[in-house]
PDB file of N, CA and C in Angstrom:
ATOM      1  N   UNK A   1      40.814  -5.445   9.438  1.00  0.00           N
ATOM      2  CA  UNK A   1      40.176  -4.513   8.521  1.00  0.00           C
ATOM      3  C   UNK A   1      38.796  -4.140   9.074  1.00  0.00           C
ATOM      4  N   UNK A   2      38.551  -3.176   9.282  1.00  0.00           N
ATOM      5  CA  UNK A   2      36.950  -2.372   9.624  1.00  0.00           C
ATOM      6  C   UNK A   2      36.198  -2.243   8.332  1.00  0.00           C
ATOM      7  N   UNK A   3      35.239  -2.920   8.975  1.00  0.00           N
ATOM      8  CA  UNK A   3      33.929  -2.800   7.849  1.00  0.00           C
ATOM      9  C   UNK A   3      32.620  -1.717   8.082  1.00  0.00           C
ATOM     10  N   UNK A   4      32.120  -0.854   7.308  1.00  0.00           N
ATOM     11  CA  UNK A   4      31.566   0.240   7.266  1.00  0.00           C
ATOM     12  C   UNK A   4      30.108   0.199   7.481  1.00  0.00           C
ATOM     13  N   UNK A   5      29.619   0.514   8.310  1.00  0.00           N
ATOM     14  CA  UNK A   5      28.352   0.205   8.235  1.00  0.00           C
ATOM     15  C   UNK A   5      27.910   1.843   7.566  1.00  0.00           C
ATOM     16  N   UNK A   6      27.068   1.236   6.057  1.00  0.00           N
ATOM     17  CA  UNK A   6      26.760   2.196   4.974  1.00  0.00           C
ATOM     18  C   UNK A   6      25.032   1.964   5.126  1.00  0.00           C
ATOM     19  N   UNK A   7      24.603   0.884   5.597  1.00  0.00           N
ATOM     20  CA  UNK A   7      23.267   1.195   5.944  1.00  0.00           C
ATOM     21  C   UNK A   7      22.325   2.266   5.647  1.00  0.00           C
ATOM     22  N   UNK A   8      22.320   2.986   6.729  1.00  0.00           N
ATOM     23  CA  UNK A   8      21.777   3.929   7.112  1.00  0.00           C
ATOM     24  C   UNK A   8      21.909   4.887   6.049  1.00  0.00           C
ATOM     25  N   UNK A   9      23.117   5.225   5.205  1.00  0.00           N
ATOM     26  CA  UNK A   9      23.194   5.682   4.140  1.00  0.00           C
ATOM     27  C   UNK A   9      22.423   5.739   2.600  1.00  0.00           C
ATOM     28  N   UNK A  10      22.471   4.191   2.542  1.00  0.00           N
ATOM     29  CA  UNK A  10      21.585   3.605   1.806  1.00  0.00           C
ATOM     30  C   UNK A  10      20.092   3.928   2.248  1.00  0.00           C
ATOM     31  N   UNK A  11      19.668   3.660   2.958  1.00  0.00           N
ATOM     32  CA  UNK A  11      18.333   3.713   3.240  1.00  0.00           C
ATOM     33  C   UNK A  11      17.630   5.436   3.429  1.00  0.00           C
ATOM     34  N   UNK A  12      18.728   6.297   3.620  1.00  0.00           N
ATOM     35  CA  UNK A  12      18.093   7.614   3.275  1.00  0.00           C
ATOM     36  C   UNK A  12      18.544   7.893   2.000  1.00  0.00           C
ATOM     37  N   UNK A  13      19.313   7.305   0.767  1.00  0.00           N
ATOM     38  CA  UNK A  13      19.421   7.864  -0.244  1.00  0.00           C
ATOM     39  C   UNK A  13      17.893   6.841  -0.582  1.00  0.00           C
ATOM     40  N   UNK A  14      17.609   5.986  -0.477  1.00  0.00           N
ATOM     41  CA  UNK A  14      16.525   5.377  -1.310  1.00  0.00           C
ATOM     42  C   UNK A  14      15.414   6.100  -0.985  1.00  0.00           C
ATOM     43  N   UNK A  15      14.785   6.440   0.569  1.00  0.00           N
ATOM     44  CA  UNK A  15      13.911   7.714   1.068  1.00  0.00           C
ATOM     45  C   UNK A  15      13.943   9.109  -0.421  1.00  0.00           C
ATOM     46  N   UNK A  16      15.325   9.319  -0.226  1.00  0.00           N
ATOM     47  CA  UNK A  16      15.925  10.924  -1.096  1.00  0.00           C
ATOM     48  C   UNK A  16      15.011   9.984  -2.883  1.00  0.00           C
ATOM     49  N   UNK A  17      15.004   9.088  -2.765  1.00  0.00           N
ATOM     50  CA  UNK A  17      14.355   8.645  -4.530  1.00  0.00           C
ATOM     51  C   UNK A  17      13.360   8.731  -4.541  1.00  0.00           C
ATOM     52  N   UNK A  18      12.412   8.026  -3.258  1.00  0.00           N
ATOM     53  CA  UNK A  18      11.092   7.751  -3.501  1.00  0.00           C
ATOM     54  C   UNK A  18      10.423   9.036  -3.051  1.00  0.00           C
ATOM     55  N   UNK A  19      11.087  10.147  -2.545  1.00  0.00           N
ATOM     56  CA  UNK A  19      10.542  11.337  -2.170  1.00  0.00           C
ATOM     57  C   UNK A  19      10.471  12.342  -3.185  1.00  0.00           C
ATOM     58  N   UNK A  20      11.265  11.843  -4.319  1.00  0.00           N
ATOM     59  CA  UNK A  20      11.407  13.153  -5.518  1.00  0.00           C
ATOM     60  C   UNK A  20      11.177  12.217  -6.555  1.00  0.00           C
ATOM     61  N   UNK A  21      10.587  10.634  -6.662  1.00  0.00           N
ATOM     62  CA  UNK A  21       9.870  10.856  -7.535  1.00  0.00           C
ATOM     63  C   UNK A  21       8.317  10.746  -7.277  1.00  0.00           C
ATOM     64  N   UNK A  22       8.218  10.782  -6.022  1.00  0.00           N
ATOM     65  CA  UNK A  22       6.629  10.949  -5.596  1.00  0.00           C
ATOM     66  C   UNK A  22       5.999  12.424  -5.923  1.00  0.00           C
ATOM     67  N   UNK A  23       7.484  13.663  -6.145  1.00  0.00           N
ATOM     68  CA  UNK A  23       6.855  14.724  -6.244  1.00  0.00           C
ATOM     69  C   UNK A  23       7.255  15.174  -7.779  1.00  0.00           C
ATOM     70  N   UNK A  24       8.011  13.905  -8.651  1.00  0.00           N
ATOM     71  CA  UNK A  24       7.776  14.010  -9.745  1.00  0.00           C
ATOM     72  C   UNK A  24       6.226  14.131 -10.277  1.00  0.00           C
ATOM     73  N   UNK A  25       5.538  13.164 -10.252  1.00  0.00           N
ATOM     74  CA  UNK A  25       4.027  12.555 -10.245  1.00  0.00           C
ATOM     75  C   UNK A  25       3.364  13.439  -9.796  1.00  0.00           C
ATOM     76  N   UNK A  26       3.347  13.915  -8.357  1.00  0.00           N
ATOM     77  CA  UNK A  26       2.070  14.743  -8.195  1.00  0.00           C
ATOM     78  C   UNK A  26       2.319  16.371  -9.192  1.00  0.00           C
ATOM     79  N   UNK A  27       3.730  16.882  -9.971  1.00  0.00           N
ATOM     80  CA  UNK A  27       3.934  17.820 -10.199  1.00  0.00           C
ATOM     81  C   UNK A  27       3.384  17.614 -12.033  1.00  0.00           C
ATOM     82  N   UNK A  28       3.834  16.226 -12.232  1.00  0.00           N
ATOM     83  CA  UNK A  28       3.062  15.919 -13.863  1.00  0.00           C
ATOM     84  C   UNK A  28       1.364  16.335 -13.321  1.00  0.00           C
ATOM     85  N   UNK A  29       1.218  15.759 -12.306  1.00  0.00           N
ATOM     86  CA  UNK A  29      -0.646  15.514 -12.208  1.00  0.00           C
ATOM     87  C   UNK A  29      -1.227  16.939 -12.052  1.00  0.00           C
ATOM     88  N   UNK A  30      -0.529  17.976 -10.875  1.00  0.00           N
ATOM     89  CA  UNK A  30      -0.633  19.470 -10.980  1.00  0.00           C
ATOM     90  C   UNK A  30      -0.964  20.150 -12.276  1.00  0.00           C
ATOM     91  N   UNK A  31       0.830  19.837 -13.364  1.00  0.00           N
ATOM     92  CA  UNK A  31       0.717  20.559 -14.714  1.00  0.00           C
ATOM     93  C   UNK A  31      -0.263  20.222 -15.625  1.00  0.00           C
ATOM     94  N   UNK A  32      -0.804  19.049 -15.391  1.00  0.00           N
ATOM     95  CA  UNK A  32      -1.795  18.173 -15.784  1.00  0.00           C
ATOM     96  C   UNK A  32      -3.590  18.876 -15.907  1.00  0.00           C
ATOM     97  N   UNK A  33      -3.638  18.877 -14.602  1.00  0.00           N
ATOM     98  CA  UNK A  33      -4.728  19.463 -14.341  1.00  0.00           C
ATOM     99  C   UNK A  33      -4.863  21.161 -14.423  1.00  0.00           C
ATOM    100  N   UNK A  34      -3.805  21.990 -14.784  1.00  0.00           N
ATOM    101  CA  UNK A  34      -4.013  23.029 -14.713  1.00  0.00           C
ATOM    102  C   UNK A  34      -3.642  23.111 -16.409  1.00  0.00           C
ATOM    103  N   UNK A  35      -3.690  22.072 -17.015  1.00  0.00           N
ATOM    104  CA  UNK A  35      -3.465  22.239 -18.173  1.00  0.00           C
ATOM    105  C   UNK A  35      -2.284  23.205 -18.834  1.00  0.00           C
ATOM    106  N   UNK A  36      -1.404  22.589 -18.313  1.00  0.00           N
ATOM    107  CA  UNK A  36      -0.130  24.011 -18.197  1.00  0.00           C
ATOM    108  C   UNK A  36       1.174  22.814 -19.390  1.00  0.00           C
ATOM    109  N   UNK A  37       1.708  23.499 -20.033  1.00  0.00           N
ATOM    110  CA  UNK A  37       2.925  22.858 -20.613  1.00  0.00           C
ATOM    111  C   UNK A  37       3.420  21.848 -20.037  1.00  0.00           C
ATOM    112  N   UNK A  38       3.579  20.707 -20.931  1.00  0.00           N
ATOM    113  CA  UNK A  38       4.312  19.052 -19.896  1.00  0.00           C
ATOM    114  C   UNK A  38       5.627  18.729 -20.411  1.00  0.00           C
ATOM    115  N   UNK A  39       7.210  18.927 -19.800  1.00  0.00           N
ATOM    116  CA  UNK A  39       8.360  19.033 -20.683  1.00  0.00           C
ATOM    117  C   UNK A  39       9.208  18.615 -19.701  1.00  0.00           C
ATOM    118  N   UNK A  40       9.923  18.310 -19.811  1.00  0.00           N
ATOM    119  CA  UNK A  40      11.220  17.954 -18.719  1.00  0.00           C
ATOM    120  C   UNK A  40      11.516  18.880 -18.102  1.00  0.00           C
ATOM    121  N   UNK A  41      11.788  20.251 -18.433  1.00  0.00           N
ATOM    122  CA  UNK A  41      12.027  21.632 -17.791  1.00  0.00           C
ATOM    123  C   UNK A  41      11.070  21.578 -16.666  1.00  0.00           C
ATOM    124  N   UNK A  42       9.853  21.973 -17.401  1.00  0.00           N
ATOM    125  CA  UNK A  42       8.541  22.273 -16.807  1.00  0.00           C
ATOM    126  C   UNK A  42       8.480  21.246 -15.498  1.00  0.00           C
ATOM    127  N   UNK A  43       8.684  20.240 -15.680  1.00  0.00           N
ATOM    128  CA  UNK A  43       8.026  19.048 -14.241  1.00  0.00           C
ATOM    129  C   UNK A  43       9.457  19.338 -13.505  1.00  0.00           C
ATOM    130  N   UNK A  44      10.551  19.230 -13.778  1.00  0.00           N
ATOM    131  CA  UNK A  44      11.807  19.761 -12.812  1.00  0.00           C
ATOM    132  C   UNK A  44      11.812  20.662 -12.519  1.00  0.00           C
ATOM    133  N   UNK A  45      11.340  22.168 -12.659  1.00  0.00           N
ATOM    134  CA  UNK A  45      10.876  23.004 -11.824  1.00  0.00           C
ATOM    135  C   UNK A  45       9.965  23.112 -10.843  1.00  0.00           C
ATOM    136  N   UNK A  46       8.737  22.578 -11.328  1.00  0.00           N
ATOM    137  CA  UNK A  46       7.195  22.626 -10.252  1.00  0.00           C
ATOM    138  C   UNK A  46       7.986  21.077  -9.363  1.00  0.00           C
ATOM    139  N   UNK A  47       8.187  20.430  -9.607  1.00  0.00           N
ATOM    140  CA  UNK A  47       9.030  18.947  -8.742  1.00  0.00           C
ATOM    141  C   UNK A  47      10.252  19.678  -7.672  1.00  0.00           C
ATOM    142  N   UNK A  48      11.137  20.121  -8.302  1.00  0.00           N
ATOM    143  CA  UNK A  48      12.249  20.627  -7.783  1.00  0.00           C
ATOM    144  C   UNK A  48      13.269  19.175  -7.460  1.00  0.00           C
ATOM    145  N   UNK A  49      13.038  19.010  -8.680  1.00  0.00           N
ATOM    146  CA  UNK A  49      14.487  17.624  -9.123  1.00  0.00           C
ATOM    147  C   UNK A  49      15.056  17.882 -10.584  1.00  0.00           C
ATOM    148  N   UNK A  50      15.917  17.389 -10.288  1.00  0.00           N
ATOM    149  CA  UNK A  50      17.006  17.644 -11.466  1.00  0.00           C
ATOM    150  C   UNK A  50      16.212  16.647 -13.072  1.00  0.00           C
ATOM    151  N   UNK A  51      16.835  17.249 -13.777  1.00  0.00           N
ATOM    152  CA  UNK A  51      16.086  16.314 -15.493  1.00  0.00           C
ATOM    153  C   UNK A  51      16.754  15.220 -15.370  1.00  0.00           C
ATOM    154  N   UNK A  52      18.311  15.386 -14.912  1.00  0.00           N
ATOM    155  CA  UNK A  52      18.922  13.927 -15.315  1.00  0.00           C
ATOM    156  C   UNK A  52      17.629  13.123 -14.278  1.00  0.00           C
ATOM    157  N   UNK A  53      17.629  13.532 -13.084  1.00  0.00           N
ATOM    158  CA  UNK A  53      16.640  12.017 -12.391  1.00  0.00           C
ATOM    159  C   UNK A  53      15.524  11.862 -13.077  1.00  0.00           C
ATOM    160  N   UNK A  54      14.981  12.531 -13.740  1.00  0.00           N
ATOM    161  CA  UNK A  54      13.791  12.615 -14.402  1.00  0.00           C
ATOM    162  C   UNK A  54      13.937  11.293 -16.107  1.00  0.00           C
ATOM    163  N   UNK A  55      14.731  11.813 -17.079  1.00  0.00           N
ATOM    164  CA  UNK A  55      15.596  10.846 -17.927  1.00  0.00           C
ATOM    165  C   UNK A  55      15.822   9.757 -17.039  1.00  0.00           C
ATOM    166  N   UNK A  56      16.349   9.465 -16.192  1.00  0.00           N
ATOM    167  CA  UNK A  56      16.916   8.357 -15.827  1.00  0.00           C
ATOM    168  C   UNK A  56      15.826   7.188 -15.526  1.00  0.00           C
ATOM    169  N   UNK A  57      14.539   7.331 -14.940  1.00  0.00           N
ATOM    170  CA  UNK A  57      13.919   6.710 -14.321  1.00  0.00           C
ATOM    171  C   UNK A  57      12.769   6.797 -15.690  1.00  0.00           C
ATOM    172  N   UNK A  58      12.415   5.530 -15.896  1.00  0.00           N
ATOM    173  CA  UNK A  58      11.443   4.928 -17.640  1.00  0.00           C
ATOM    174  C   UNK A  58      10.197   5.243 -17.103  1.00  0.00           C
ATOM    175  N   UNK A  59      10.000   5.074 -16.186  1.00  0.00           N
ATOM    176  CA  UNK A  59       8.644   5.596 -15.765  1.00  0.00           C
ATOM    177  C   UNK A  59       8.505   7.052 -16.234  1.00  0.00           C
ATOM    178  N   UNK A  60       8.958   7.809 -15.662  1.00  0.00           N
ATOM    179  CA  UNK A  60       8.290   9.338 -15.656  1.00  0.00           C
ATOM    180  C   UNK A  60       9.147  10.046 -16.955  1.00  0.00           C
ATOM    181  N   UNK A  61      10.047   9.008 -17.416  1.00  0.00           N
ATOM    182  CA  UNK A  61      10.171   9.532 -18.627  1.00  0.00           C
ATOM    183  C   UNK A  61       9.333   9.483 -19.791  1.00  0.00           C
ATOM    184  N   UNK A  62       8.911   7.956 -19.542  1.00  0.00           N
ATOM    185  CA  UNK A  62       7.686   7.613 -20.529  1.00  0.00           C
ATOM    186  C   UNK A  62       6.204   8.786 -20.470  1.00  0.00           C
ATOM    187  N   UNK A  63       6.381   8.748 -19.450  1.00  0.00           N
ATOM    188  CA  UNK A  63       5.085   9.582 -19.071  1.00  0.00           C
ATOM    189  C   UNK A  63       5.100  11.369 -19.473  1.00  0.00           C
ATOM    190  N   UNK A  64       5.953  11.648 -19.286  1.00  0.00           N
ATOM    191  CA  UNK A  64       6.294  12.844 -20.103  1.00  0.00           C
ATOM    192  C   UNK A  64       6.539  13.036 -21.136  1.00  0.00           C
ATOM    193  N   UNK A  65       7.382  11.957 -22.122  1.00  0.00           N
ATOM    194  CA  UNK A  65       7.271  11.848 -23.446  1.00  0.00           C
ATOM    195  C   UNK A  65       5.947  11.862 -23.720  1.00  0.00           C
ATOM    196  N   UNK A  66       5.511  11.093 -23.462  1.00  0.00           N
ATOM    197  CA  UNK A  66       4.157  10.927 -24.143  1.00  0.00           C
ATOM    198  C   UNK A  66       3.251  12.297 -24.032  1.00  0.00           C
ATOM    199  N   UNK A  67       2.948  12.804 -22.524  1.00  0.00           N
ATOM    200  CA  UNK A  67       2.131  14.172 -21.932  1.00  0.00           C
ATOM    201  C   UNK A  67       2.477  15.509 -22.891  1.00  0.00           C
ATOM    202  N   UNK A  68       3.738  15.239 -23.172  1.00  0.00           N
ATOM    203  CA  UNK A  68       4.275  16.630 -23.850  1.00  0.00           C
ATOM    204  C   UNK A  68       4.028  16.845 -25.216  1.00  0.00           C
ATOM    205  N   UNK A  69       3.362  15.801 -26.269  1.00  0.00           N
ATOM    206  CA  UNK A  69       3.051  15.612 -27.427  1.00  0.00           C
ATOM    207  C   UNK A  69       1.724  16.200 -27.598  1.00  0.00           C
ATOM    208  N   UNK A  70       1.309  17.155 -28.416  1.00  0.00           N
ATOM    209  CA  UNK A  70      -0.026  18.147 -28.175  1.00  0.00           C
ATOM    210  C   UNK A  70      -0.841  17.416 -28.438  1.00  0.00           C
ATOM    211  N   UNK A  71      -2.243  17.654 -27.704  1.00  0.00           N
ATOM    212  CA  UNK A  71      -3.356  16.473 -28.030  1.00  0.00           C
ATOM    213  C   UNK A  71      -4.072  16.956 -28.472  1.00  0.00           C
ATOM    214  N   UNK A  72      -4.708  16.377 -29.424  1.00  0.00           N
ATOM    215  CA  UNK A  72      -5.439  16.670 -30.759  1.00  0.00           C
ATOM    216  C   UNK A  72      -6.830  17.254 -29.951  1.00  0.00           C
ATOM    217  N   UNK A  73      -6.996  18.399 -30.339  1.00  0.00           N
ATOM    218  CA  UNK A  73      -8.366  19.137 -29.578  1.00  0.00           C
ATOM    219  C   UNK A  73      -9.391  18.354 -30.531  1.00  0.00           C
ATOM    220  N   UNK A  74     -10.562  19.111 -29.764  1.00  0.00           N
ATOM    221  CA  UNK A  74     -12.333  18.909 -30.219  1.00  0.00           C
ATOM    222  C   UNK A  74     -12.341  19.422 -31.725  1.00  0.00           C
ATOM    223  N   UNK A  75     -11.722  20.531 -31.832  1.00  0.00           N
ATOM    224  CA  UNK A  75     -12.024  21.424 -32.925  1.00  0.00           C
ATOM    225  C   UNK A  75     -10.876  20.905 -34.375  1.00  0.00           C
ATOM    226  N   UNK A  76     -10.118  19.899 -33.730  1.00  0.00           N
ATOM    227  CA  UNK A  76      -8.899  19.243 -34.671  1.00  0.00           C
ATOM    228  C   UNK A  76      -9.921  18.091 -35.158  1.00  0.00           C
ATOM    229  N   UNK A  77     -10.550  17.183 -34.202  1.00  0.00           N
ATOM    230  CA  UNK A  77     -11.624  16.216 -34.786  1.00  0.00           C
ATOM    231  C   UNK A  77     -12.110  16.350 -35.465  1.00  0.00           C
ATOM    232  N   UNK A  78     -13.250  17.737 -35.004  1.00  0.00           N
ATOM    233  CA  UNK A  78     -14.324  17.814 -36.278  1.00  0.00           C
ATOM    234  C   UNK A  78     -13.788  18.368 -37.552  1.00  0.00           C
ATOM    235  N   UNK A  79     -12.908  19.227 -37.516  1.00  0.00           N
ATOM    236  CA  UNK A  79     -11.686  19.554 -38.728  1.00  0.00           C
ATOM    237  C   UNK A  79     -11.659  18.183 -39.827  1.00  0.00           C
ATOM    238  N   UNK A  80     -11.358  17.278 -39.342  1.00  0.00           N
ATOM    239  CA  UNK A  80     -10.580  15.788 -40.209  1.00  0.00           C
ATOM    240  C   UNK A  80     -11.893  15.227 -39.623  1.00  0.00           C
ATOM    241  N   UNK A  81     -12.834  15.228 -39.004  1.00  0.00           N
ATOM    242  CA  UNK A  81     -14.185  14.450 -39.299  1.00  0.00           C
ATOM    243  C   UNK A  81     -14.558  15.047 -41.147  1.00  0.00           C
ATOM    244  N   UNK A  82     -14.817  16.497 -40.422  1.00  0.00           N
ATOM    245  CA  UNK A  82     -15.269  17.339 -41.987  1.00  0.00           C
ATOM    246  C   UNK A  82     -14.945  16.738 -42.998  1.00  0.00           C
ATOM    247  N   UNK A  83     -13.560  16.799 -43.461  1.00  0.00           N
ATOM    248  CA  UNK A  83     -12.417  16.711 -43.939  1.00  0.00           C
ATOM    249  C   UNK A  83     -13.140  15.118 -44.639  1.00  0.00           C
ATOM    250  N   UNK A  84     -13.206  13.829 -43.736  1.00  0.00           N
ATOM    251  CA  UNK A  84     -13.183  12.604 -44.265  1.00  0.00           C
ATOM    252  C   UNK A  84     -14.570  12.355 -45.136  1.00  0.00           C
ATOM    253  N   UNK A  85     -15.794  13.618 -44.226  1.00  0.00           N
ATOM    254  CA  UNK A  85     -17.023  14.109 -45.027  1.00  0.00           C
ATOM    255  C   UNK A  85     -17.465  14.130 -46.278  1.00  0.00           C
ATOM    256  N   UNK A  86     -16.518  15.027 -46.749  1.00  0.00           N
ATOM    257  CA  UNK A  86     -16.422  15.928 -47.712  1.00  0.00           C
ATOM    258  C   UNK A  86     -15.592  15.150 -48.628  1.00  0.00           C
ATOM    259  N   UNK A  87     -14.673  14.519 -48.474  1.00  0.00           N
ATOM    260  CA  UNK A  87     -13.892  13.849 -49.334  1.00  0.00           C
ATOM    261  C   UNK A  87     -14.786  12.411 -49.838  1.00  0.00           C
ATOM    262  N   UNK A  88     -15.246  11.400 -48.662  1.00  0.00           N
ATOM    263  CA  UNK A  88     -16.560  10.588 -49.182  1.00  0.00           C
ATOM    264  C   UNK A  88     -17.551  10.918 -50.065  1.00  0.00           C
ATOM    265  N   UNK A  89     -18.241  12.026 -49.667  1.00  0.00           N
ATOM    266  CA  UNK A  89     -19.091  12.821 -50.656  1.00  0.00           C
ATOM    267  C   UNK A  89     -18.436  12.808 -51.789  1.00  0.00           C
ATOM    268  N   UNK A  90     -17.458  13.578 -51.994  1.00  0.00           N
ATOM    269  CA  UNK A  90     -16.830  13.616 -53.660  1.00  0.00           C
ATOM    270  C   UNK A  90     -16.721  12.715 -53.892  1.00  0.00           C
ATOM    271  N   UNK A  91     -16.305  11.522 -53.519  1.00  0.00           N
ATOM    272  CA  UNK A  91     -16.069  10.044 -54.187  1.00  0.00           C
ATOM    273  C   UNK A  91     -17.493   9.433 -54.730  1.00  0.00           C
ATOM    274  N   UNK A  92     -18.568   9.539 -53.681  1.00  0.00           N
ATOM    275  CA  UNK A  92     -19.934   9.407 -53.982  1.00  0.00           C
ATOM    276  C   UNK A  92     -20.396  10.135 -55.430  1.00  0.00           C
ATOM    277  N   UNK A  93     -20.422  11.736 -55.399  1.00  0.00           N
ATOM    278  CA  UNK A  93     -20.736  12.397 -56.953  1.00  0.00           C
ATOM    279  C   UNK A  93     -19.814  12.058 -57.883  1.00  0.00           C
ATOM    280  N   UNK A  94     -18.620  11.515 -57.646  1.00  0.00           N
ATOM    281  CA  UNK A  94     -18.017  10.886 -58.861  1.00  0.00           C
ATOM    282  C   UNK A  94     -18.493   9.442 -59.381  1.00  0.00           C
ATOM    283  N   UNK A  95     -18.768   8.275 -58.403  1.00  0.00           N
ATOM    284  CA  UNK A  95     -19.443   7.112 -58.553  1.00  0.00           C
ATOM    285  C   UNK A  95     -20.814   7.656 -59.213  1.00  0.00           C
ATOM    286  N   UNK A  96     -21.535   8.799 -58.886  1.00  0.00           N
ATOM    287  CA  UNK A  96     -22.937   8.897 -59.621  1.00  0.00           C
ATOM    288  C   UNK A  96     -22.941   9.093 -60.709  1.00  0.00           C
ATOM    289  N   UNK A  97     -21.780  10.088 -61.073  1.00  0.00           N
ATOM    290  CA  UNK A  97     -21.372  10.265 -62.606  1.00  0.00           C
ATOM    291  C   UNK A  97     -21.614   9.608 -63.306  1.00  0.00           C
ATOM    292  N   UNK A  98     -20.316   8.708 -62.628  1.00  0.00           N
ATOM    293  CA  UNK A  98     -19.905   7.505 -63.805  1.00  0.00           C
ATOM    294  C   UNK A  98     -20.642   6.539 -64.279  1.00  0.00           C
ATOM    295  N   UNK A  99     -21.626   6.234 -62.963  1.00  0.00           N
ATOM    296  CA  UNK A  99     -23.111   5.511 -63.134  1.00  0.00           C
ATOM    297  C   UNK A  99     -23.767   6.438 -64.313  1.00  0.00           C
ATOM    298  N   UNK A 100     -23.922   7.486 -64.285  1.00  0.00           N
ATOM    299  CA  UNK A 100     -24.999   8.061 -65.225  1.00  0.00           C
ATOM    300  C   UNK A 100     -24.532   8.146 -66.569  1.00  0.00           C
ATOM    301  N   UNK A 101     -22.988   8.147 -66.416  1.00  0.00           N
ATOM    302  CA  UNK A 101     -22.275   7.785 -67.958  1.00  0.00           C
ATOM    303  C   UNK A 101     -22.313   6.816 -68.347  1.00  0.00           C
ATOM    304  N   UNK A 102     -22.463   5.512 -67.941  1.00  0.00           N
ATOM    305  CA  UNK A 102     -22.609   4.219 -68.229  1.00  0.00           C
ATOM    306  C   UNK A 102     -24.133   4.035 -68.754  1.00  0.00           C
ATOM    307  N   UNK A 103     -25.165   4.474 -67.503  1.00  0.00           N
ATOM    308  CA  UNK A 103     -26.410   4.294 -68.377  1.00  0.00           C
ATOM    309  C   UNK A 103     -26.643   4.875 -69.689  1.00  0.00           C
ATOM    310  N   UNK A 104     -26.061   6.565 -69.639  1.00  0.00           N
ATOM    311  CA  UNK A 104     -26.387   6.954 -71.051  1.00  0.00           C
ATOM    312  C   UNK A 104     -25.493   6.799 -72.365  1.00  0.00           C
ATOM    313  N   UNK A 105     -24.401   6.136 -72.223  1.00  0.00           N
ATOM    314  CA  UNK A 105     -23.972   5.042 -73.361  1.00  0.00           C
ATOM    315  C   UNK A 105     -24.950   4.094 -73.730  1.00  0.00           C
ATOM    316  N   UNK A 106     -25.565   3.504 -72.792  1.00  0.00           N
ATOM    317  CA  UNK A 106     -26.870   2.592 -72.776  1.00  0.00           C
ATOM    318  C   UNK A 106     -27.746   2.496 -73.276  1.00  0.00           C
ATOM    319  N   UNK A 107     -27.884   3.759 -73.215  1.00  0.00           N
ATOM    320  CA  UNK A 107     -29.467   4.702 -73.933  1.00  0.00           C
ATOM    321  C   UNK A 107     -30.258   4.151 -72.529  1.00  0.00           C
ATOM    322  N   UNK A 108     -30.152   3.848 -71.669  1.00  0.00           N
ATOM    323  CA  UNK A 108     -31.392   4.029 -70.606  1.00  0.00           C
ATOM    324  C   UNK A 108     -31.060   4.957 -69.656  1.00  0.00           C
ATOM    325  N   UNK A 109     -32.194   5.388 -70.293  1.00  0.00           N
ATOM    326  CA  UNK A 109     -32.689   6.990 -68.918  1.00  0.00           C
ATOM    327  C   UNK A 109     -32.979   7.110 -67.379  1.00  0.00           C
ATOM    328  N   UNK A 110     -32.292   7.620 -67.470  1.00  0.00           N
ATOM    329  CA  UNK A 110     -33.236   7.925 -65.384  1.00  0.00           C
ATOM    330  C   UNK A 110     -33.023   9.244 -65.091  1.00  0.00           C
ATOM    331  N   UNK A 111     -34.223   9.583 -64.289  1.00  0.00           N
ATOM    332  CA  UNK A 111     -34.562  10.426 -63.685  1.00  0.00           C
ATOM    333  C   UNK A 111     -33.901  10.655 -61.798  1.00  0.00           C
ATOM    334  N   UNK A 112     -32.979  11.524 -62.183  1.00  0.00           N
ATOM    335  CA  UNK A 112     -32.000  11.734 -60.579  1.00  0.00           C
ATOM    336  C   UNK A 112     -32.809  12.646 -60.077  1.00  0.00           C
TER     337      UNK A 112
END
């Protein structure tokens, strides 16, 4: 029986992996920096590898799941900073109220 030497086979399909997902990475880091849409489509085009290799491998899947989820801008912060502001405050003029309703059941006065 002849035995196959598959070697050489092996060792350029593993080359063919580490070459497309090295240009997975630099094509996330590209879309990245040009601030351009981050999606499975999107990095398998600028990459020029297929989605299944993309899915398949937890790394750059993780990493795209995550990249592709919109990130909360500057102007979303101060929005829900405002937001937590403004809502403290009202809790505050309601606590003063109720303070000033309590004293004047009391009959003691103050001057706000």
């Amino acid at each position: 029986m002849q035995r196959r030497n598959v070697e050489g086979i092996k060792k350029f399909s593993e080359q063919k992996t580490v070459e497309a997902y090295r240009k997975a990475v630099s094509a996330i880091e590209r879309l990245r920096k040009e601030k351009l849409k981050i999606n499975f489509n999107t990095v398998s085009i600028e990459a020029g590898v297929s989605k299944p290799f993309l899915y398949t491998h937890p790394e750059l899947r993780d990493k795209i799941e995550r990249l592709r989820r919109p990130e909360p801008t500057e102007t979303d912060g101060t929005c829900r900073l405002t937001h937590q502001l403004e809502e403290e405050n009202n809790n505050l003029r309601k606590e003063v109220r109720r303070l000033q309703e309590i004293l004047r059941k009391s009959k003691i006065s103050i001057i706000v």
